[in-house]
Protein backbone atom coordinates (compact mmCIF):
# COMPACT_ATOMS: atom_id res chain seq x y z
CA UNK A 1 0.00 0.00 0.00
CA UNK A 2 1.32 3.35 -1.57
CA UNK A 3 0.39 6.61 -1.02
CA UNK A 4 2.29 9.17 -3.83
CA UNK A 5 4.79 5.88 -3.99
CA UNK A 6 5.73 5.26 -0.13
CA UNK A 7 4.51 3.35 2.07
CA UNK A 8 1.46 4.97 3.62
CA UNK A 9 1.20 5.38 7.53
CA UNK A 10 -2.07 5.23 9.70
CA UNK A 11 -2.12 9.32 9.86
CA UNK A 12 -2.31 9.83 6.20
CA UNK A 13 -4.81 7.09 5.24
CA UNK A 14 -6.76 7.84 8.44
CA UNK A 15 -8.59 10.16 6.54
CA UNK A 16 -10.30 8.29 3.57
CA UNK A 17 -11.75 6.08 6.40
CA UNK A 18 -13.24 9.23 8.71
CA UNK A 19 -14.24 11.35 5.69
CA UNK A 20 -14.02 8.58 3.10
CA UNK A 21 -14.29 11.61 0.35
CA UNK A 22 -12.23 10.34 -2.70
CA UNK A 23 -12.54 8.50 -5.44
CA UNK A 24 -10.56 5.31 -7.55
CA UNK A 25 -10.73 2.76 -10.04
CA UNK A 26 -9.63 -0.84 -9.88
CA UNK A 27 -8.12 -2.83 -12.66
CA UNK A 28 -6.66 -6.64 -13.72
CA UNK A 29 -3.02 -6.50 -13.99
CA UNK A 30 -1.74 -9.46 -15.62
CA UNK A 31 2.47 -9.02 -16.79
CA UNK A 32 2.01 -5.40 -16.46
CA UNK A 33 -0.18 -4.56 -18.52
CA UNK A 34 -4.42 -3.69 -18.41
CA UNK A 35 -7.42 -3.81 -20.91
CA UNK A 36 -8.87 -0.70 -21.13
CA UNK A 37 -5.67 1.29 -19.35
CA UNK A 38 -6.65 4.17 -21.32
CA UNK A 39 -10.41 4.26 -19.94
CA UNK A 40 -9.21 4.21 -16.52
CA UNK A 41 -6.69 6.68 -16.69
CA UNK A 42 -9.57 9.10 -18.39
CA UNK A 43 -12.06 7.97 -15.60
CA UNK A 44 -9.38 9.31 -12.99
CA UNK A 45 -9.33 11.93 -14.57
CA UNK A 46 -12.71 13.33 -15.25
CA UNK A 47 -13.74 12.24 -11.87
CA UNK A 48 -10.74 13.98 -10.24
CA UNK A 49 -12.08 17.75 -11.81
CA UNK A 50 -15.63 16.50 -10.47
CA UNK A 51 -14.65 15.85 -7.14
CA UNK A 52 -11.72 17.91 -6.17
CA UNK A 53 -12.14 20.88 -9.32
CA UNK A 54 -8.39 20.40 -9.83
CA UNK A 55 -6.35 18.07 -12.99
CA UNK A 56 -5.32 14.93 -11.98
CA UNK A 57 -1.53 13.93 -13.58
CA UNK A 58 -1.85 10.37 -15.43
CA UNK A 59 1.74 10.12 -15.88
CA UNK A 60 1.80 10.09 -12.60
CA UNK A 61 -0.54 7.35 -11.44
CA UNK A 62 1.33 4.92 -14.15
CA UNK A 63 4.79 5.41 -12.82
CA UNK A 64 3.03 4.86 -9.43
CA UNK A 65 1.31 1.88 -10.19
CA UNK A 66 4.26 0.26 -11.73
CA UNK A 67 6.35 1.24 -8.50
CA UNK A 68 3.52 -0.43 -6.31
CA UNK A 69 3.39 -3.95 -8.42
CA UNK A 70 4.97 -6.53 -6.64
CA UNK A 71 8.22 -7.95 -8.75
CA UNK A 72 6.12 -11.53 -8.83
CA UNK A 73 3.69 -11.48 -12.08
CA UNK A 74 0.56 -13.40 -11.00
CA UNK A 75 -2.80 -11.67 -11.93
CA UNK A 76 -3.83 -9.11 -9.43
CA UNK A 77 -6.76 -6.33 -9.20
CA UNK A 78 -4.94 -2.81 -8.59
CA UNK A 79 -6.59 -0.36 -7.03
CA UNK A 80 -5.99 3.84 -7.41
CA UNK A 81 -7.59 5.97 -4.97
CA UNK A 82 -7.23 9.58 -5.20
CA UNK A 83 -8.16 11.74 -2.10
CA UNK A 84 -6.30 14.67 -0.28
CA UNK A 85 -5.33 13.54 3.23
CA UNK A 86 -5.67 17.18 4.42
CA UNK A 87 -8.92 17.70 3.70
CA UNK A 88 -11.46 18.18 6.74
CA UNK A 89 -15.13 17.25 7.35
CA UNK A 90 -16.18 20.68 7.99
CA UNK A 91 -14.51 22.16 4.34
CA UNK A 92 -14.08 19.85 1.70
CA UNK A 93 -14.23 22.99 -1.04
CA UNK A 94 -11.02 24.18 0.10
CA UNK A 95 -8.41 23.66 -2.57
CA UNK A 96 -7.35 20.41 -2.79
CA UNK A 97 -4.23 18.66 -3.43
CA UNK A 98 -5.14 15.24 -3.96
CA UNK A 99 -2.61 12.24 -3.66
CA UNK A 100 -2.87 8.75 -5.04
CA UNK A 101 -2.83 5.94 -3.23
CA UNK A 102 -1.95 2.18 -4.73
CA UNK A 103 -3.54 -0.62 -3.64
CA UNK A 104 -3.21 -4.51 -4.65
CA UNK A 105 -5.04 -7.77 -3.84
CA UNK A 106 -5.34 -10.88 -5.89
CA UNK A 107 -6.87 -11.22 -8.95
CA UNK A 108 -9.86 -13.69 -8.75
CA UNK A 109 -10.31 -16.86 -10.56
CA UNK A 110 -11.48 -17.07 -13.99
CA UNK A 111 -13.98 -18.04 -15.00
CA UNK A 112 -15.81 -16.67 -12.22
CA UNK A 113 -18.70 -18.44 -11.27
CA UNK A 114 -22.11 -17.37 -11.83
CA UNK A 115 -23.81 -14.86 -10.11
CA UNK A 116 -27.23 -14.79 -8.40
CA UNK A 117 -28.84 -11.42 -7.68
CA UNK A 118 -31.44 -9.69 -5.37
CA UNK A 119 -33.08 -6.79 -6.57
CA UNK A 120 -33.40 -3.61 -4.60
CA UNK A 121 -34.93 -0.16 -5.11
CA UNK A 122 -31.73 2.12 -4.61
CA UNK A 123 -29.68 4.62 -6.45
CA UNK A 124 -26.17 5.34 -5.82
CA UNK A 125 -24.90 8.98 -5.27
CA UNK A 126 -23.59 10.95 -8.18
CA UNK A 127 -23.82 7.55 -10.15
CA UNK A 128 -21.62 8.87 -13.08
CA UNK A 129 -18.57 9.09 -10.59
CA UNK A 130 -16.59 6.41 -8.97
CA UNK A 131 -16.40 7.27 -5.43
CA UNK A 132 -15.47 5.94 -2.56
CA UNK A 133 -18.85 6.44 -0.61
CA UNK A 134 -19.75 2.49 -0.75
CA UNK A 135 -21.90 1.67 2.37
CA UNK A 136 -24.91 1.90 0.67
CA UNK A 137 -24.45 -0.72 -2.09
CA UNK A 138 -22.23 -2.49 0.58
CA UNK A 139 -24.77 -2.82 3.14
CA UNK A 140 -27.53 -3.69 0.50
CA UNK A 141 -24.76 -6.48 -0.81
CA UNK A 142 -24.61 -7.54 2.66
CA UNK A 143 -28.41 -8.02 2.99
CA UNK A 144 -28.43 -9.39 0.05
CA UNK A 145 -25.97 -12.35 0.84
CA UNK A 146 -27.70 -12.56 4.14
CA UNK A 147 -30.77 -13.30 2.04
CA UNK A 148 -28.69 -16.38 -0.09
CA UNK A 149 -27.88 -13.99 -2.78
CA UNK A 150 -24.65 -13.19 -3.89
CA UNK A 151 -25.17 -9.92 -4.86
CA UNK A 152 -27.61 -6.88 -4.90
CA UNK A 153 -29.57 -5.53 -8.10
CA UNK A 154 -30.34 -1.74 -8.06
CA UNK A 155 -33.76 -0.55 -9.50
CA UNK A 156 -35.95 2.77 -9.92
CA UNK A 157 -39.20 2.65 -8.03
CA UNK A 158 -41.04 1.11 -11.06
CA UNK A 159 -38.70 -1.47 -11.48
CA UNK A 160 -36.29 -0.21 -13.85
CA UNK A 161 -32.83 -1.95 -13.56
CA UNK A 162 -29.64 0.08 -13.60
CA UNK A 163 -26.84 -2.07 -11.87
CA UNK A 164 -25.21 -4.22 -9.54
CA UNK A 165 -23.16 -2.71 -6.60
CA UNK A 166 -20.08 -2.98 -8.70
CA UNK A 167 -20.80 -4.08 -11.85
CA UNK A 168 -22.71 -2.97 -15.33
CA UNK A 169 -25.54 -5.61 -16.24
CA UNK A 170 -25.96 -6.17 -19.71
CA UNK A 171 -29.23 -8.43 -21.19
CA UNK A 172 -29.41 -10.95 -24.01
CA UNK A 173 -32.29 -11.62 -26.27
CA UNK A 174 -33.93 -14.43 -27.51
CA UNK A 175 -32.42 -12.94 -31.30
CA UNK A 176 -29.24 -12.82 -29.52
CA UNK A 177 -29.05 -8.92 -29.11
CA UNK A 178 -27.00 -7.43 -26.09
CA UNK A 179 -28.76 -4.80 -24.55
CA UNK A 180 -27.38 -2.31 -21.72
CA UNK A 181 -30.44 -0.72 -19.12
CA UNK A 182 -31.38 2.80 -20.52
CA UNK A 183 -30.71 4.50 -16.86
CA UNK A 184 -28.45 6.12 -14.51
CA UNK A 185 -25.62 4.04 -14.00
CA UNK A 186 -21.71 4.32 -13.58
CA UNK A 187 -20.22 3.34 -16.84
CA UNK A 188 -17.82 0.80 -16.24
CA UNK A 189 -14.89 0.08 -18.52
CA UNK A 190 -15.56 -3.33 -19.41
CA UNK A 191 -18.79 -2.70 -20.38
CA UNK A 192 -17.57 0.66 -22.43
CA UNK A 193 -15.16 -1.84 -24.02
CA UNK A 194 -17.77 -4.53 -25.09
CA UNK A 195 -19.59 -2.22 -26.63
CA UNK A 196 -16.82 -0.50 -29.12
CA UNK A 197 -15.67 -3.94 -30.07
CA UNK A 198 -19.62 -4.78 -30.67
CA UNK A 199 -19.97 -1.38 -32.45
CA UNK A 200 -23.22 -1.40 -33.65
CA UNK A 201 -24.20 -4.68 -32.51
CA UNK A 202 -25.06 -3.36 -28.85
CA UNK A 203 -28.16 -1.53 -27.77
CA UNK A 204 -29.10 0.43 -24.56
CA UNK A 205 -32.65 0.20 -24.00
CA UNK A 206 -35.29 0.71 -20.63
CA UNK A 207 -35.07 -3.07 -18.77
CA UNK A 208 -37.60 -3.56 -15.69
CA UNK A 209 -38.01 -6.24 -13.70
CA UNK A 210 -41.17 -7.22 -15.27
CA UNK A 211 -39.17 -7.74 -18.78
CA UNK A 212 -37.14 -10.57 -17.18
CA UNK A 213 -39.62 -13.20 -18.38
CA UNK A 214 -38.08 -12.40 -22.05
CA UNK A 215 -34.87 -12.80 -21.19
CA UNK A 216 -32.51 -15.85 -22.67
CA UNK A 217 -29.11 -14.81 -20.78
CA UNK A 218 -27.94 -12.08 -18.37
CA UNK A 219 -24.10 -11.28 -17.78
CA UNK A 220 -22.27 -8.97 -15.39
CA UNK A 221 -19.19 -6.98 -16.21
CA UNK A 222 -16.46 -5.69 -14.19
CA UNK A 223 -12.82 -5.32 -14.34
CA UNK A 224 -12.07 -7.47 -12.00
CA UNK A 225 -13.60 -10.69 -13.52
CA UNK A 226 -14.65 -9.51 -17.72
CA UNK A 227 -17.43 -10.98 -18.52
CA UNK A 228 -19.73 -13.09 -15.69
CA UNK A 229 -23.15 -15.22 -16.41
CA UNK A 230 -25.95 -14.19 -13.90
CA UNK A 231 -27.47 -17.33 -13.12
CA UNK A 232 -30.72 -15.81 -10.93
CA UNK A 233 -32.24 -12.32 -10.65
CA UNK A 234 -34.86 -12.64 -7.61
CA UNK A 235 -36.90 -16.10 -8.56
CA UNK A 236 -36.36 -15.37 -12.26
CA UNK A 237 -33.59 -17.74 -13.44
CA UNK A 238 -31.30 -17.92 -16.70
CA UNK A 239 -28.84 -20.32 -18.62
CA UNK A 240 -25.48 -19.35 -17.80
CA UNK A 241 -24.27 -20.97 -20.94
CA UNK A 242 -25.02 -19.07 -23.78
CA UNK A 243 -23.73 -18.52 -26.88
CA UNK A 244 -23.48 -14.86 -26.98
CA UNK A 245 -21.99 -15.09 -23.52
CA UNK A 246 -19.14 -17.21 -24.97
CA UNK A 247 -18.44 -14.78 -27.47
CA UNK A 248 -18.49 -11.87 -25.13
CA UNK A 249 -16.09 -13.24 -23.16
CA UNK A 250 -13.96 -14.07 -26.42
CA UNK A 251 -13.99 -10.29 -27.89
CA UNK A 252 -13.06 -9.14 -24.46
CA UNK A 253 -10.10 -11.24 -23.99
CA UNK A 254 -9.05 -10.39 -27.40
CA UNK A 255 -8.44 -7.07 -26.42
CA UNK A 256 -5.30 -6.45 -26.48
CA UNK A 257 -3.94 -5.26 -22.95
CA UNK A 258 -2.22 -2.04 -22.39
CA UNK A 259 1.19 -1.14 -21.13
CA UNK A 260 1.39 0.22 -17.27
């Protein structure tokens, strides 16, 4: 664990748990290198003039990512935060001066296993941003699981679907069409990847609950994992082998990764 490429202490990390105002991204390393490195390093950045009103260096969080690798080259999930240790409770509008902070963990196994999902009526602050306020989704995941789910499904009132508590959802048809939910949601960069290599071939279109009946497959996305078959969404359940879900997870892979 880095902060600005040394080893953080408890003072200067003290305050992303107290005031937990920040934001990150998290990405699969494998050798080095990331899918989607690009998308990340713009994410960082747009959300770093959102949040703090000041540029965020990209340079900068490369060289300090590759510092904060460990020397061994199994997969791994790395993790950039970006918050400003000085900043209080009482004034976060004063000018900031954000640092970075470098996280790792292990990757998880692939293929992941499929996913079943509890719906929920919730809405995730400033959903275009990815912050670090989590205990919403987090405590809703935690019912969730608590339920025998693995993880929660977010919804408008009148059952529109958005997302999961960390992942984009994306919907199959019957005629083999991949369709994102037409609402607000955080757009992830697997997801944003899928659809340029689909081009044309991808549609984003209102999903509610009540359209699950039509269904043939449902898959989550994430960095983390690519490209994972929902296998449940409340009592509704689906295939999780699928044709179009094989393919999706063989146009993702063949994505070249990027450079650190």
């Amino acid at each position: 664990m880095e902060l600005n490429g040394v080893p953080v202490t408890t003072a200067e990390i003290a305050p992303l748990g107290l005031v937990g105002y920040g934001h990150f991204t998290s990405m699969r390393v494998i050798d080095g290198a990331v899918r989607g490195l690009t998308l990340h390093l713009d994410r960082l950045r747009r959300d770093c003039r959102e949040v703090f009103a000041t540029d965020l260096d990209t340079d900068l969080v490369r060289d300090l990512v590759r510092h904060a690798l460990p020397a061994t080259a199994g997969p791994l999930v790395a993790r950039v935060t970006v918050f400003d240790p000085g900043l209080e409770l009482a004034h976060p509008g004063a000018p900031a001066d954000p640092k970075i902070l470098i996280t790792t963990r292990a990757a998880p196994q692939l293929p992941p296993t499929p996913l079943t999902l509890q719906s929920v009526v919730f809405r995730r602050d400033m959903s275009r941003v990815k912050h670090t306020g989590l205990f919403g989704p987090m405590y809703l995941r935690a019912s969730a699981q608590r339920a025998g789910f693995d993880d929660v499904l977010f919804t408008e009132p009148d059952g529109t679907i958005s997302e999961i508590a960390t992942s984009n959802i994306g919907f199959i048809t019957g005629e083999g069409q991949l369709i994102w939910p037409d609402a607000e949601v955080l757009p992830g960069t697997t997801m944003r990847l899928i659809s340029q290599a689909r081009d044309e071939e991808v549609l984003t279109e209102k999903v509610t609950l009540a359209h699950l009946g039509t269904v043939a497959a449902v898959v989550a996305t994430n960095a983390a994992v690519g490209v994972r078959a929902v296998a449940a969404i409340d009592d509704t359940r689906f295939p999780v082998e699928h044709d179009l879900i094989d393919t999706l997870r063989r146009e993702y892979d063949s994505i070249p990764p990027q450079r650190i």
